[in-house]
Protein backbone atom coordinates (compact mmCIF):
# COMPACT_ATOMS: atom_id res chain seq x y z
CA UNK A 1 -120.73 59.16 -94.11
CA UNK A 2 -122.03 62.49 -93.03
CA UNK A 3 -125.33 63.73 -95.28
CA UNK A 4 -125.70 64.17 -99.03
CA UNK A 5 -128.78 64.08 -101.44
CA UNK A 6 -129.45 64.76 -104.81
CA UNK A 7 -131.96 66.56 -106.89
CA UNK A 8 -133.83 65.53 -110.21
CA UNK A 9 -134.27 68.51 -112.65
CA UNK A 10 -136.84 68.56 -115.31
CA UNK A 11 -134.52 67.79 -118.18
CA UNK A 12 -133.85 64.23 -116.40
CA UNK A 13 -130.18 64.94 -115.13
CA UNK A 14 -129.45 65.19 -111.27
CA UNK A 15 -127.15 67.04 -109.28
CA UNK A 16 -125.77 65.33 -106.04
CA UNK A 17 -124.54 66.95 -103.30
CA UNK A 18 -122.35 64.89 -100.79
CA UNK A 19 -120.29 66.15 -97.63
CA UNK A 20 -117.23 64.44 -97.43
CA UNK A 21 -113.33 63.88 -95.80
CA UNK A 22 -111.31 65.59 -97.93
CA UNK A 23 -108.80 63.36 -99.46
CA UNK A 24 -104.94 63.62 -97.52
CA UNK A 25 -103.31 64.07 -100.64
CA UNK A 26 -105.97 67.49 -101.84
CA UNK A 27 -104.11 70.90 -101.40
CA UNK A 28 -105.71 73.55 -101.18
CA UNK A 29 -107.40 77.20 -99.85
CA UNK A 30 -107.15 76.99 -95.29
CA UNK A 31 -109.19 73.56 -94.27
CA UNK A 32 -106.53 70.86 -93.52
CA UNK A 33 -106.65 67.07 -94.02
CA UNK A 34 -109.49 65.23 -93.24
CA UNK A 35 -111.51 68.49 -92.51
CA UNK A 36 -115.40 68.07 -94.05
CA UNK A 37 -116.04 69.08 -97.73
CA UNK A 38 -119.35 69.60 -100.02
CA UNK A 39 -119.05 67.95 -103.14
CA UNK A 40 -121.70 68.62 -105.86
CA UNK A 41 -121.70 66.33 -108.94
CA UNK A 42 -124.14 67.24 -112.12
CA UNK A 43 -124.74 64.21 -114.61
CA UNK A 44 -127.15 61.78 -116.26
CA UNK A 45 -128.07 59.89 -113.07
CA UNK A 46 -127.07 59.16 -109.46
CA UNK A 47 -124.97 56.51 -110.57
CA UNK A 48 -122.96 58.14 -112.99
CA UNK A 49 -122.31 61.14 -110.51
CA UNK A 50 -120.93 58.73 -107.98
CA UNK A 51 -118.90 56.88 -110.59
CA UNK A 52 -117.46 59.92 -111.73
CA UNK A 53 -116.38 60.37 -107.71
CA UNK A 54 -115.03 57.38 -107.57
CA UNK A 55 -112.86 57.83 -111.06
CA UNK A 56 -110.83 60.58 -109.61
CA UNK A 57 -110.21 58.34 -106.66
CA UNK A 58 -112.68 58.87 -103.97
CA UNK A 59 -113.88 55.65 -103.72
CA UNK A 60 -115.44 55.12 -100.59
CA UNK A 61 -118.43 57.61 -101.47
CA UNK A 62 -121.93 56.11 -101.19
CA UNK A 63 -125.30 57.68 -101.16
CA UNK A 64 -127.78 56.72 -99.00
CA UNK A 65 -130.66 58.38 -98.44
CA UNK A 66 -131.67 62.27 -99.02
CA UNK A 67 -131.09 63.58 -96.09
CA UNK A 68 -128.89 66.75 -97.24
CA UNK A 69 -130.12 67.50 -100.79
CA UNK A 70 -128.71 70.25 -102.66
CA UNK A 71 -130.00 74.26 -102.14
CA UNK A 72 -131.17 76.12 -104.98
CA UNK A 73 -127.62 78.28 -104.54
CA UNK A 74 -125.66 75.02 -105.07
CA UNK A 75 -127.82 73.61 -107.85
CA UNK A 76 -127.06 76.92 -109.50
CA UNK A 77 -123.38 76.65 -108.79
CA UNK A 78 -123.15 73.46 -110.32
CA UNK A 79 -125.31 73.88 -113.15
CA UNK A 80 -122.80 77.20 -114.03
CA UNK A 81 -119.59 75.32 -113.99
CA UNK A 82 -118.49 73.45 -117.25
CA UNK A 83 -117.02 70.65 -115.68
CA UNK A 84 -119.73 70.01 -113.25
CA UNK A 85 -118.29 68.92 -110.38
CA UNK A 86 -117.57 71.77 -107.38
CA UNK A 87 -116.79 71.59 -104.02
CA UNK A 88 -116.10 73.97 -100.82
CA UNK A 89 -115.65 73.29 -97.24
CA UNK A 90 -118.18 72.13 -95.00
CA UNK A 91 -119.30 73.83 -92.73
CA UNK A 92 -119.73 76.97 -95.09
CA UNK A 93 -117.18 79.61 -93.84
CA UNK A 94 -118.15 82.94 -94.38
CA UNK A 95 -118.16 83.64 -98.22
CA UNK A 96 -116.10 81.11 -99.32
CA UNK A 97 -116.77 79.97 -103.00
CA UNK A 98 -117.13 77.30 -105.00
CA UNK A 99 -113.62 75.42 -106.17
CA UNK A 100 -113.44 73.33 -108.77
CA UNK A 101 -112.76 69.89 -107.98
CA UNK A 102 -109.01 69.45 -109.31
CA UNK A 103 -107.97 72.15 -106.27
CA UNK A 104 -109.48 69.48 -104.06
CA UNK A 105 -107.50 66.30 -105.53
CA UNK A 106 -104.00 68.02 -105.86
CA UNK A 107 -101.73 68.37 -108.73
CA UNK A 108 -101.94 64.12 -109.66
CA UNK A 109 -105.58 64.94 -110.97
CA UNK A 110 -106.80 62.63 -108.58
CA UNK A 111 -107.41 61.35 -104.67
CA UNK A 112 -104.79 58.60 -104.41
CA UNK A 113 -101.31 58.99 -103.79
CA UNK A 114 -99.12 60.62 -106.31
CA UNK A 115 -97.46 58.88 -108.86
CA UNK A 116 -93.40 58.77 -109.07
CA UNK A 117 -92.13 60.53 -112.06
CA UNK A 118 -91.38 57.97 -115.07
């Protein structure tokens, strides 16, 4: 796994910021498959950030360490967004901004492949 970190703010709550392989099935704005992407998560608790990852199908995703925690900027970002859960591609290019995660996953709402049509 490349780097990720989180970040405790004084109300308790975290915000996790991972770089990641985006998913094969994700559609999206110019990086292709498997290019690197910088998820942020906000929630109650490192745990429940990567749980909420690994609901909408990423389910490799581990953190280990704090190597790569979130800036200020994405803290900010994340904090801003009502769902709470951004991403953009990794390495940063130019002024691209923040999407929110369902342009990442595709029109099946999450990582895996999609589902036939009952």
């Amino acid at each position: 796994m490349a780097g990720g970190g989180f970040c405790r703010l004084p109300n308790g709550t975290v915000v996790v910021a991972l770089t990641l392989t985006r998913p094969c099935g994700g559609t999206g704005t110019g990086t292709g498959s498997g290019a690197p992407v910088r998820v942020l998560v906000h929630a109650a608790n490192r745990a429940r950030a990567l749980t909420r990852l690994r609901n909408l199908g990423l389910r490799a995703v581990y953190l280990r360490g704090n190597d790569r925690p979130p800036t200020p900027d994405e803290i900010t970002a994340v904090l801003h967004h009502p769902d709470g859960l951004l991403w953009r591609a990794a390495p940063q290019a130019g002024q691209e901004l923040w999407h929110p995660i369902r342009a990442l996953l595709g029109p099946a709402g999450h990582a895996g492949p999609a589902r036939p049509a009952a």
